[in-house]
Protein backbone atom coordinates (compact mmCIF):
# COMPACT_ATOMS: atom_id res chain seq x y z
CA UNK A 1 -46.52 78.34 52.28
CA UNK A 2 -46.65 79.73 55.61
CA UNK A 3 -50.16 78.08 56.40
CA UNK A 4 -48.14 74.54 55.18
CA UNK A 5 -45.13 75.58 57.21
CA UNK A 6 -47.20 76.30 60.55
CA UNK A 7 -49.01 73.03 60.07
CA UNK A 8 -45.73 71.65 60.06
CA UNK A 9 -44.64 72.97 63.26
CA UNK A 10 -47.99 71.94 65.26
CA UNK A 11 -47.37 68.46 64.53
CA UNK A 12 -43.84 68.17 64.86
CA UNK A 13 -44.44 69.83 68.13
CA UNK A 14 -47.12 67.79 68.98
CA UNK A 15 -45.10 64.37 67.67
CA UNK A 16 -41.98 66.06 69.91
CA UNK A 17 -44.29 65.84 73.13
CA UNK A 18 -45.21 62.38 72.67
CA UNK A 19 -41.73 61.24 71.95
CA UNK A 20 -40.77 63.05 74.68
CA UNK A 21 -43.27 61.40 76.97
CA UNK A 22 -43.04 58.09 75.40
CA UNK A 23 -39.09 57.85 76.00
CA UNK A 24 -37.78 54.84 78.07
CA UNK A 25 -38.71 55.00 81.38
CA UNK A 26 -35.63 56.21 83.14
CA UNK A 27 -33.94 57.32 80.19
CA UNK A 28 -30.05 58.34 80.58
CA UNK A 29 -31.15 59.21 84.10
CA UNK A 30 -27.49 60.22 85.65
CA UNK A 31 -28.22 60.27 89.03
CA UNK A 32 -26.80 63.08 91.99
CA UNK A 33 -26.10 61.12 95.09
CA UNK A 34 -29.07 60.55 97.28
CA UNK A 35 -31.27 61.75 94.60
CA UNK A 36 -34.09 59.79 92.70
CA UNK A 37 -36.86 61.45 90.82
CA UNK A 38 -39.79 59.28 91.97
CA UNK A 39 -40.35 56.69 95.02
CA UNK A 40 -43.52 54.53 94.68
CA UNK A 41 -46.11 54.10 97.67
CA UNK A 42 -44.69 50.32 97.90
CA UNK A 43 -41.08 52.14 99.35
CA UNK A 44 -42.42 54.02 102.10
CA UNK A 45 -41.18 52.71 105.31
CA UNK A 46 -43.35 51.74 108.57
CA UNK A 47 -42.40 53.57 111.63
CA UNK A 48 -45.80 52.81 113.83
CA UNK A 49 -48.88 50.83 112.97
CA UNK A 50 -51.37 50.00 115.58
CA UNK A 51 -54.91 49.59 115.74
CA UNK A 52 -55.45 53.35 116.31
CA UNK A 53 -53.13 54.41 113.33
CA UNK A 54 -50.20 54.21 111.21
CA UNK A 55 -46.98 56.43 110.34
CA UNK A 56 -45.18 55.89 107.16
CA UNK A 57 -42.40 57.64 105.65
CA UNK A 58 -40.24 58.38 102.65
CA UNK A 59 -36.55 60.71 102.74
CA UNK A 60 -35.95 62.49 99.38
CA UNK A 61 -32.98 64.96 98.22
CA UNK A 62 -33.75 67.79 95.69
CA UNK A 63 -31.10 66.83 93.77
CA UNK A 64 -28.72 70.01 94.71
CA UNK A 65 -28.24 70.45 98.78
CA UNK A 66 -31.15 69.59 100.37
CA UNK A 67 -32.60 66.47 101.89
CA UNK A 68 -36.39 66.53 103.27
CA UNK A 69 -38.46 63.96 105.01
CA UNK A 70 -42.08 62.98 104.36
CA UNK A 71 -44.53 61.07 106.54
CA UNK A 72 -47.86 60.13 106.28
CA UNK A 73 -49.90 59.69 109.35
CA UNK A 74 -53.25 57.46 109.20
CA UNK A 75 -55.27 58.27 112.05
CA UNK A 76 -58.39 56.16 112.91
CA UNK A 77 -61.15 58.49 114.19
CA UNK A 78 -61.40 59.24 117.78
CA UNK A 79 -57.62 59.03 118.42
CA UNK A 80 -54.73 61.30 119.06
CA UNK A 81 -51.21 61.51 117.93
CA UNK A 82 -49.47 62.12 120.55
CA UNK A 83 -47.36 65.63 121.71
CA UNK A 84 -43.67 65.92 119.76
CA UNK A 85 -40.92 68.72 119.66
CA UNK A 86 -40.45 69.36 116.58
CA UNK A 87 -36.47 69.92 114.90
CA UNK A 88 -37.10 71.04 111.80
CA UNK A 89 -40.14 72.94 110.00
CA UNK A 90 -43.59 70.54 108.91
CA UNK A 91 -46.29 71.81 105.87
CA UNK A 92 -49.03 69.38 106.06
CA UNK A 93 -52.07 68.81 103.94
CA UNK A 94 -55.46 66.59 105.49
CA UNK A 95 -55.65 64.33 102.01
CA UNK A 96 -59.21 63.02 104.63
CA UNK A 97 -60.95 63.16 107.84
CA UNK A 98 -61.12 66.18 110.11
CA UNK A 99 -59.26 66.83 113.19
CA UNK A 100 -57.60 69.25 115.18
CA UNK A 101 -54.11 70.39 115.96
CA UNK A 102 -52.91 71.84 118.91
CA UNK A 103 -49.80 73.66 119.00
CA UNK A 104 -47.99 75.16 122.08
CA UNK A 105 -44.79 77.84 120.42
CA UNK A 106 -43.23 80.39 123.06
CA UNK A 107 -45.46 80.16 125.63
CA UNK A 108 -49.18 80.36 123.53
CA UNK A 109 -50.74 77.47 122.73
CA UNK A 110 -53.51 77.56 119.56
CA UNK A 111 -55.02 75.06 117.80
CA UNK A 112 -57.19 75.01 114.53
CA UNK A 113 -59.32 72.74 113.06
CA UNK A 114 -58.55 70.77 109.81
CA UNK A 115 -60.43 69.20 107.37
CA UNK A 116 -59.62 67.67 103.65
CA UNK A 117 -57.59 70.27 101.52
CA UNK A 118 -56.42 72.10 104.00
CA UNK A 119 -52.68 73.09 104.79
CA UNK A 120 -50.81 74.84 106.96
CA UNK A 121 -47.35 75.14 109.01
CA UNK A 122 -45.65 74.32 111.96
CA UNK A 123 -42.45 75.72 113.06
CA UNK A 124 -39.46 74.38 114.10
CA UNK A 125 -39.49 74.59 118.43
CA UNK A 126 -43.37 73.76 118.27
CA UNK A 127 -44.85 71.65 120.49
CA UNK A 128 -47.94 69.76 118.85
CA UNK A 129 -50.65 66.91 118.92
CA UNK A 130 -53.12 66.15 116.81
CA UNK A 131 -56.70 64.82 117.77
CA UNK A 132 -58.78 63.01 115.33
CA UNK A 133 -62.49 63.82 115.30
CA UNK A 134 -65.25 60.40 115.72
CA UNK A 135 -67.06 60.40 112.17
CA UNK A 136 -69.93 58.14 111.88
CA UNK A 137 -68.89 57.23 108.65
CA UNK A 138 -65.60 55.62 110.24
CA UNK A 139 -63.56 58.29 107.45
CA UNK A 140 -59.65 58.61 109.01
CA UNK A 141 -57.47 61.47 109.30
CA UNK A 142 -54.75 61.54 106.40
CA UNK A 143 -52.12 63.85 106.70
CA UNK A 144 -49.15 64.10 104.69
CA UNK A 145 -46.77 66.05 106.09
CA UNK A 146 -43.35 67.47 104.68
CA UNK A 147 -40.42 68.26 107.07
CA UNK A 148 -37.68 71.43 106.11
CA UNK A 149 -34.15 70.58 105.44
CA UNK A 150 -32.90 67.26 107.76
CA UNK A 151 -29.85 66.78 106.91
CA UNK A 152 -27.72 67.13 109.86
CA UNK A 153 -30.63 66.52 112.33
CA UNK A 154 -29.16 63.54 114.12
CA UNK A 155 -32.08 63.62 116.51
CA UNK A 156 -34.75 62.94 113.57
CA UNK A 157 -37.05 65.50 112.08
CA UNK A 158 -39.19 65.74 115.69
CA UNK A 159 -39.01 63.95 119.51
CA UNK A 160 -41.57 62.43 121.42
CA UNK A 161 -42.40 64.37 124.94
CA UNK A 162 -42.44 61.99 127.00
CA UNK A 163 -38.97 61.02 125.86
CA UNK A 164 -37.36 64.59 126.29
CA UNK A 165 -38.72 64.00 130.00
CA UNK A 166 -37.84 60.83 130.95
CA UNK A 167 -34.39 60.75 129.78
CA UNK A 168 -33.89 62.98 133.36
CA UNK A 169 -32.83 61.87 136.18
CA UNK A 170 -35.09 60.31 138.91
CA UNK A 171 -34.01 62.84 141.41
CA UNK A 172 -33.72 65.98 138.97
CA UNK A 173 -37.45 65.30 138.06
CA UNK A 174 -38.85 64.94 141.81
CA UNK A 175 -36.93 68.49 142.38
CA UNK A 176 -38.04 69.38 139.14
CA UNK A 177 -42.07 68.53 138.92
CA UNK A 178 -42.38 68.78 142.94
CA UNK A 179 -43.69 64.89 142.76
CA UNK A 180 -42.61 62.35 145.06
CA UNK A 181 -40.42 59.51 144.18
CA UNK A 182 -43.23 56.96 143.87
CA UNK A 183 -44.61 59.18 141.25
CA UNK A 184 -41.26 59.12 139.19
CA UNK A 185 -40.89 55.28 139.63
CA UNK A 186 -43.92 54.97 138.72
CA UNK A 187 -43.99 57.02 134.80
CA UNK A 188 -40.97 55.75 134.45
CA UNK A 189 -41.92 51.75 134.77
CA UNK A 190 -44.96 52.18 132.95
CA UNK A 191 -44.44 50.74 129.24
CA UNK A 192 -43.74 52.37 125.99
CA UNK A 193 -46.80 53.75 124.23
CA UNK A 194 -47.39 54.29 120.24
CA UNK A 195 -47.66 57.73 119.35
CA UNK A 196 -51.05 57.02 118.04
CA UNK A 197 -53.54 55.92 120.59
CA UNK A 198 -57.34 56.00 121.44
CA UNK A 199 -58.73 59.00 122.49
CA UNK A 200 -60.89 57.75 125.41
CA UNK A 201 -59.13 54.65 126.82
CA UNK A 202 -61.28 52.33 128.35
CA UNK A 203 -59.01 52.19 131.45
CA UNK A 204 -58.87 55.42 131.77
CA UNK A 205 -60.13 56.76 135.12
CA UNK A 206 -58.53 53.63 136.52
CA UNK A 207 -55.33 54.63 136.12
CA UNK A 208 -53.05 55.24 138.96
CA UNK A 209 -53.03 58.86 140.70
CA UNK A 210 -49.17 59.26 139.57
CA UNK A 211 -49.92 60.08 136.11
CA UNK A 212 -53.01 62.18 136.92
CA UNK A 213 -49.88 64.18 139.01
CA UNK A 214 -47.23 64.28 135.84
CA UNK A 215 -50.12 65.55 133.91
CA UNK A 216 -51.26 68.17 135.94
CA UNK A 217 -47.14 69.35 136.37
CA UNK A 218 -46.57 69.02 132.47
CA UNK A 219 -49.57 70.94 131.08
CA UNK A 220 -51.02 72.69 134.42
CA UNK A 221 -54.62 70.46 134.01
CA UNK A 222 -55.95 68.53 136.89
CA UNK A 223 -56.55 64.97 135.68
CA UNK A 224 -56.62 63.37 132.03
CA UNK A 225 -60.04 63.89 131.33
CA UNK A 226 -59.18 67.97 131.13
CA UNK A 227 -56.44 67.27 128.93
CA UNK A 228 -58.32 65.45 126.70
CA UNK A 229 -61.78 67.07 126.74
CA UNK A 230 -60.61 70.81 127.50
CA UNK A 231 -63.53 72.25 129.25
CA UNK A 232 -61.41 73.59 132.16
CA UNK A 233 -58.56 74.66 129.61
CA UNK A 234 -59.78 76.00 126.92
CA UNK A 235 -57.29 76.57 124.00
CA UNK A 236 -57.30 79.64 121.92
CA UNK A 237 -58.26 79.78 118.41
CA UNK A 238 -55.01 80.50 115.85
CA UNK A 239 -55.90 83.96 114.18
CA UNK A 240 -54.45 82.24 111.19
CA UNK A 241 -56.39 79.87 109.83
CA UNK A 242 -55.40 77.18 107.52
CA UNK A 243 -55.51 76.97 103.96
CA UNK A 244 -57.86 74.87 101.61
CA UNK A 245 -57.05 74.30 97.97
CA UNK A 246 -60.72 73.07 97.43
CA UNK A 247 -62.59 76.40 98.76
CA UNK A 248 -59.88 78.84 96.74
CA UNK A 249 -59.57 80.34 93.97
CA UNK A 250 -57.47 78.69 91.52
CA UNK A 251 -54.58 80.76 90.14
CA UNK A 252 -55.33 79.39 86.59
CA UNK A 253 -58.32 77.48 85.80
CA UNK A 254 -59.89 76.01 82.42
CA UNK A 255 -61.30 73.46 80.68
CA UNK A 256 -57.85 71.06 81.30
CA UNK A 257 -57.65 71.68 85.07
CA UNK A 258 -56.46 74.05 87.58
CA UNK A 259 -53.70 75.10 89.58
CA UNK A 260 -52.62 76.98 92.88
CA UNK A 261 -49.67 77.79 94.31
CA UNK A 262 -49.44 79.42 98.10
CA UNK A 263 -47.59 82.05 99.28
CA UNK A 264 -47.20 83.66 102.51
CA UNK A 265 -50.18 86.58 101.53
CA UNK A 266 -52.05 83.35 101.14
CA UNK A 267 -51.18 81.08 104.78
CA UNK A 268 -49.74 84.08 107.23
CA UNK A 269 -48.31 81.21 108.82
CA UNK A 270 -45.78 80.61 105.92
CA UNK A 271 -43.64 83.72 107.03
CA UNK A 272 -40.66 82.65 107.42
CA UNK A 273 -40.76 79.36 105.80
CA UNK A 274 -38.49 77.91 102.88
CA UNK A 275 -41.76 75.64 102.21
CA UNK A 276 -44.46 76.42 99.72
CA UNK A 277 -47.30 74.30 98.99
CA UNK A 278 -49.09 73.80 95.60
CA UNK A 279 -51.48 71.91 93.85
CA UNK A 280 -52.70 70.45 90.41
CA UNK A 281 -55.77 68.67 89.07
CA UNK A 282 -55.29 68.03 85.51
CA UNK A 283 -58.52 66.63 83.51
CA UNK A 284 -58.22 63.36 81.91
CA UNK A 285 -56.09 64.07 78.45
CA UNK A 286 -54.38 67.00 79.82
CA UNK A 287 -50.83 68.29 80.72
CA UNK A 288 -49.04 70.83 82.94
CA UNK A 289 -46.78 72.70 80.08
CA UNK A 290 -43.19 72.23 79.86
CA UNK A 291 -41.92 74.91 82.51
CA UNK A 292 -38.85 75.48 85.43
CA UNK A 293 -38.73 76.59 88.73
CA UNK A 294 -35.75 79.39 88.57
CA UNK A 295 -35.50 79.47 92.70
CA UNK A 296 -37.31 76.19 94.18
CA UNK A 297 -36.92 72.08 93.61
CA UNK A 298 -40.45 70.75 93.84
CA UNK A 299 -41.64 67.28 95.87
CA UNK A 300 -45.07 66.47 94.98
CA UNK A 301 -47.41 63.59 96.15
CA UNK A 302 -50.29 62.04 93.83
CA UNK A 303 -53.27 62.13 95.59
CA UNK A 304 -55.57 60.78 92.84
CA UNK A 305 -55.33 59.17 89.24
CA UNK A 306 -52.56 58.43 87.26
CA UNK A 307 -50.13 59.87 84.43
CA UNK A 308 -46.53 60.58 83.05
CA UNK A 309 -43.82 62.96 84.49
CA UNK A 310 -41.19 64.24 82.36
CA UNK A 311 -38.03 65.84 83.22
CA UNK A 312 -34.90 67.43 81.37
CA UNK A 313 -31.87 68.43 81.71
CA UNK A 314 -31.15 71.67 82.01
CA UNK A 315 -27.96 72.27 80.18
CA UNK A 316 -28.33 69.22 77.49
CA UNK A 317 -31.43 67.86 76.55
CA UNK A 318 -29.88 64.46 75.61
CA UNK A 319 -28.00 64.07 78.81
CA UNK A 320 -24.82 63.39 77.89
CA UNK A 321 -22.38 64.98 79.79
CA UNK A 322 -18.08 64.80 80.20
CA UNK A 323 -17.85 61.70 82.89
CA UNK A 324 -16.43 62.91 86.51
CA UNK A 325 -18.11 66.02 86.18
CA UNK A 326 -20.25 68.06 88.36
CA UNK A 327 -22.54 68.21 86.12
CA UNK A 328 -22.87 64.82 85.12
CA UNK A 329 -24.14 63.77 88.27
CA UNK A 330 -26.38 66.35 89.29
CA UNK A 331 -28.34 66.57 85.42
CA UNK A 332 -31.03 64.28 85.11
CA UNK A 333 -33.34 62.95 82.46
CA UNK A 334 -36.18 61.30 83.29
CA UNK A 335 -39.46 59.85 82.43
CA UNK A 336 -41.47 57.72 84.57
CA UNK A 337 -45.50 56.50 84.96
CA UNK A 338 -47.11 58.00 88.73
CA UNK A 339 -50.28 56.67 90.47
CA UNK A 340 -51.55 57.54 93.82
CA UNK A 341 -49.23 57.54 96.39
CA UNK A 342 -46.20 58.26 93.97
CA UNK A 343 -43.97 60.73 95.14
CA UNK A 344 -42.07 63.03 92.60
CA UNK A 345 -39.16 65.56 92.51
CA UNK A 346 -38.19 67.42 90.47
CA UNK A 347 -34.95 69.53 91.16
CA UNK A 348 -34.46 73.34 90.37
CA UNK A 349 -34.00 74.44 86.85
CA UNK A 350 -35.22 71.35 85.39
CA UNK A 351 -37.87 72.08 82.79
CA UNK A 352 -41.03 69.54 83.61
CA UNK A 353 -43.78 68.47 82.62
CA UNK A 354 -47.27 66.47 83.91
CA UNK A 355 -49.71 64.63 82.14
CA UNK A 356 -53.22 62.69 82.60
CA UNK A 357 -53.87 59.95 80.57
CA UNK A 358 -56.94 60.17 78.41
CA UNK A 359 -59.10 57.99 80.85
CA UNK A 360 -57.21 59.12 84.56
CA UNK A 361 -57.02 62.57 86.02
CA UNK A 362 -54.43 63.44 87.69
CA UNK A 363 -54.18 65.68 90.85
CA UNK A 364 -50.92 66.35 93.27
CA UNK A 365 -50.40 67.91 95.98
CA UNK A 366 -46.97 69.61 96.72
CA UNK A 367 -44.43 71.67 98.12
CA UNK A 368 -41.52 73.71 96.52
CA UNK A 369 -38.09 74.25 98.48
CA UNK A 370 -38.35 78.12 97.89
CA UNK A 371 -40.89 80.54 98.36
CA UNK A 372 -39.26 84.03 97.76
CA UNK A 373 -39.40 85.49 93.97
CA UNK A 374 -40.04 82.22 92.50
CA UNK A 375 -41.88 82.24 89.63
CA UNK A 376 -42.29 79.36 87.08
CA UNK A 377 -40.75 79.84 83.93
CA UNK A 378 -43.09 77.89 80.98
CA UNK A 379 -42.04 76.77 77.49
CA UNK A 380 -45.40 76.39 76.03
CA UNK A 381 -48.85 78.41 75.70
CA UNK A 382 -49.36 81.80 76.33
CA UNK A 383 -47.28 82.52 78.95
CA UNK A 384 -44.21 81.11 76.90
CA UNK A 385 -40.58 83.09 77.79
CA UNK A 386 -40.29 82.58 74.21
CA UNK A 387 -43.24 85.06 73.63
CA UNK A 388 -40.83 87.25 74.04
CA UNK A 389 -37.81 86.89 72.31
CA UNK A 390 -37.46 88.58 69.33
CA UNK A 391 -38.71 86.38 66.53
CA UNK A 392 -35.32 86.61 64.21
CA UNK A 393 -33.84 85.46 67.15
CA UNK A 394 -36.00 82.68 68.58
CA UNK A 395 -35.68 81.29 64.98
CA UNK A 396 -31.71 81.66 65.15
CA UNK A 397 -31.45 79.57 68.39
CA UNK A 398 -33.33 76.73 66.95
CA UNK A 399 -31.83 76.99 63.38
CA UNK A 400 -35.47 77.29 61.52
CA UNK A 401 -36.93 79.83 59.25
CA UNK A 402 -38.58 82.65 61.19
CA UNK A 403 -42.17 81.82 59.98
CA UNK A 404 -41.30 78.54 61.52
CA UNK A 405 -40.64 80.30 64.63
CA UNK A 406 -43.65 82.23 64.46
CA UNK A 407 -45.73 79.13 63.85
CA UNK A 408 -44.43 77.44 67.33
CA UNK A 409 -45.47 80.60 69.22
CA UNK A 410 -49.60 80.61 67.68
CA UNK A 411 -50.16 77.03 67.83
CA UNK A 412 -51.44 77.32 71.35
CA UNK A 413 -54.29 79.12 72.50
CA UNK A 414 -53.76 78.24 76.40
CA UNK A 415 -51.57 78.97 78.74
CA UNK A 416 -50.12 76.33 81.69
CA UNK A 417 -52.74 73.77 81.95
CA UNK A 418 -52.75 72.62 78.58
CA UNK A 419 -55.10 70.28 76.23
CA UNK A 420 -54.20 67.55 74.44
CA UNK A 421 -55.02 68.65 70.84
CA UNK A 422 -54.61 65.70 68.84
CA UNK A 423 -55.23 62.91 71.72
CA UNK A 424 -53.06 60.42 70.33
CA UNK A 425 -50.45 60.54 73.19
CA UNK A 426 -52.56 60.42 75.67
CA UNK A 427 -54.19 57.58 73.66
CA UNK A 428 -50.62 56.06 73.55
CA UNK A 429 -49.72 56.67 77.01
CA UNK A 430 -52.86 55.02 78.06
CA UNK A 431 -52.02 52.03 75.99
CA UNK A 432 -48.69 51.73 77.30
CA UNK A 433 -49.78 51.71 81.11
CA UNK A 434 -52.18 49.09 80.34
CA UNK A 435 -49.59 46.95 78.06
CA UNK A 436 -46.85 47.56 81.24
CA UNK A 437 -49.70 46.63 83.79
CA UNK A 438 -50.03 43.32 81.42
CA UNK A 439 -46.28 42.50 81.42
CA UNK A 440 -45.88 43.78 77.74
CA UNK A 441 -43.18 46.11 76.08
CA UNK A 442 -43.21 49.50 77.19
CA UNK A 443 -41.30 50.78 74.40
CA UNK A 444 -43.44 49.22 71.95
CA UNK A 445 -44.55 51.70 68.70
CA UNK A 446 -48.17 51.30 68.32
C-alpha cells in the first residue's frame, strides 16, 4: 500500500509541475505598480546607435521598493565608450568580446581586462571608460550592465564628462584649466559626440591644438594619442580581478546543469554592494526547483535558449486576494515563455521556478537585490525545507496521510537543478512554444 501510495504522490507531483507550468500565460497576475515580471528584448529602448556601437535599455521594479536600470552596450571592436560619472552602483557581465575598463575612484585609477563571463563592479562616484579590443574575427563587446537602486536619481543612473565640464562657465573654466579663451570657445563649439566612438579616428592628429590642451588639463597626458595608447601613462592593474562564471567552480553541478551564485569572498569588489550576480545553465529537459529568496528580489537576463518561468504567490497560491489591499497588489502569479534577451524578475519571497524545454537549454545570467545572509530556500530535492519538518506534521499542513508525506520527500534523488523524470512537460511545453510560434492555442490539452 505504501509502494501504491508513493507512486501516487510522484505523479501527482509530477502532473502538479506541469499544470503549474502549463497555466495561462499571465495567470491572475495582480500587478504592484511599476512592476512586471518579464520585458521581452523587442521593449528595450534605444538611447545611442552609431556605427561604432549601440546602448539599449530596460527600467524594472522588484516588485516591493526598488527600481533598477539595465543597459546593454554593443561595442564594435576597436572603439571606446566614452568616460561617465557614475550616480548609482553598475554589476556588469561581457555576454562577448574582450575589452578593458578603466576606472578612476578617489584619486587611483585601475583598469582590468574583460573577456566573456566575466563580472565585476563599479561604484557609485567612479569615473570609467571602456575600450574595446580589435578582434580579427570582427566579435563585439557585449556588456550588460545592471545599475543599484534609481529611483530618485533625477540626473539618470550616470553623466557624461564632458557634460559635467561644459555646463561651466566660459570664464570659470579659463581660471579653472589655465587655457585661454580660444581654447574654451573652441570645446565648447565643437559638436556633440556619441558616447561610443572609434578608437583611432582618422582625423585624429589633425585636430586643432585646443583639445590636445583640455586633454592634457583633464587627465594630465600630453596629446590624444597618450590617452588613448597609454605608453606615457601607464594605468595600474586592479588587485581585484574580475569574476568568470565559465572558469569557476559551479556551486552545484550535475547531469541537469549548474549553478553559481557570487558573493563578496568571491569578487572583493562586491564589498559593499546590495548587488549579487548569479548564473544558471539548465540542460535541455531540466528545471531550477521550486525555491525563494528570503532577503533578495532577483532580475535575470537570458543569454541563451529558451524555457518557462513560474512564479507564486507567496501568501495564496491561487492569487486571490481582498481587493484594495496591500497585498493584492504587490502578490503576483505568473507564468510566462523566455528566449534570449528576455528579462525576468522575480520579487522577494516568491517561490520560482525555471525550466528548459526538452530541445532548448536554457542559461541566465543575473543579479539579486541582496547579498547579506541570503540563502535560497527550495521546495523540492534534497535540499527541501520540508526535509525537515517533522513528518506528522508536514502531512498535517497538507491534509494527507503521513506515508503520503513521506512519499513527496523520497521521490527525488537531486537537489536544485533538477531532471525532468517523466519528460512529458517538457514534451508539452515544447509543443506549446511551437503551437504559440504558429498562431495556435496556448492553452490547448494535448
Amino acid at each position: 500500500m505504501l509502494v501504491t501510495l508513493k507512486a501516487v504522490v510522484v505523479v501527482g507531483l509530477a502532473a502538479l509541475l506541469c499544470a503549474v507550468a502549463t497555466a495561462t500565460n499571465g495567470d491572475d497576475i495582480r500587478h504592484a505598480q511599476q512592476f512586471t515580471p518579464l520585458v521581452a528584448k523587442e521593449s528595450r529602448r534605444t538611447l545611442a546607435l552609431t556605427e561604432s556601437g549601440m546602448i539599449t535599455a530596460v527600467d524594472v521594479h522588484d516588485g516591493y521598493r526598488n527600481a533598477h536600470h539595465l543597459q546593454f552596450i554593443t561595442m564594435e571592436p576597436g572603439s571606446v565608450f566614452l568616460p561617465v560619472l557614475l550616480h548609482a552602483d553598475m554589476v556588469f557581465y561581457v555576454h562577448t568580446g574582450r575589452g578593458t575598463v578603466t576606472f578612476i575612484g578617489e584619486g587611483s585609477e585601475e583598469e582590468i581586462d574583460v573577456v566573456r563571463g566575466d563580472v565585476y563592479r563599479l561604484e557609485q562616484g567612479t569615473t570609467f571608460y571602456v575600450k574595446s579590443h580589435p578582434d580579427p574575427a570582427r566579435e563585439r563587446l557585449r556588456i550588460h550592465a545592471m545599475f543599484g537602486t534609481v529611483e530618485g536619481l533625477s540626473a539618470g543612473v550616470y553623466s557624461n564628462i564632458s557634460d559635467l565640464v561644459l555646463g561651466f562657465d566660459d570664464n570659470i573654466l579659463q581660471m579653472a584649466f589655465g587655457v585661454s579663451a580660444e581654447t574654451i570657445r573652441g570645446i565648447k563649439s565643437a559638436p556633440a559626440t556619441s558616447p561610443i566612438v572609434p578608437l583611432f579616428p582618422s582625423n585624429k592628429m589633425e585636430e586643432p591644438n585646443w583639445k590636445e590642451e583640455i586633454i592634457e588639463a583633464l587627465f594630465g597626458v600630453r596629446g590624444a594619442s597618450d590617452l588613448v595608447n597609454k605608453k606615457k601613462n601607464k594605468k595600474k592593474k586592479s588587485e581585484s580581478k574580475a569574476f568568470n562564471f565559465f572558469k569557476a567552480k559551479p556551486d552545484v553541478k550535475n547531469a541537469n546543469g549548474w549553478s553559481i551564485a557570487l558573493t563578496r569572498k568571491d569578487l572583493k569588489a562586491l564589498k559593499g554592494s546590495h548587488l549579487a550576480p548569479f548564473m544558471v545553465n539548465l540542460t535541455r529537459g531540466s528545471m531550477m526547483g521550486p525555491h525563494w529568496n528570503p532577503r533578495a528580489s532577483e532580475i535575470a537576463i537570458v543569454i541563451r535558449g529558451k524555457g518557462m518561468v513560474q512564479l507564486v504567490c507567496p501568501s495564496d497560491a491561487s492569487g486571490k486576494k481582498i481587493k484594495g489591499t496591500a497585498a493584492a497588489a504587490k502578490c503576483q502569479r505568473a507564468k510566462f515563455k523566455v528566449e534570449e534577451g528576455s528579462v525576468f524578475v522575480v520579487p522577494r519571497f516568491h517561490p520560482m521556478s525555471q525550466i528548459s524545454f526538452n530541445d532548448e537549454t536554457l542559461v541566465f545570467v543575473g543579479f539579486s537585490s541582496a547579498t547579506k545572509n541570503n540563502h535560497p530556500q527550495f521546495l523540492a530535492g534534497k535540499r527541501s525545507v520540508l526535509q525537515v519538518i517533522d513528518a506528522d506534521v508536514l502531512a498535517a499542513a497538507f491534509n494527507v496521510d503521513s506515508s503520503v508525506a513521506e512519499g513527496l520527500l523520497a521521490a527525488q534523488g537531486e537537489a536544485v537543478v533538477l531532471p525532468n523524470h517523466r519528460g512529458g512537460c517538457a514534451v508539452e511545453e515544447s509543443w506549446s512554444r511551437r503551437a504559440m510560434e504558429a498562431g495556435g492555442d496556448d492553452d490547448k490539452d494535448v
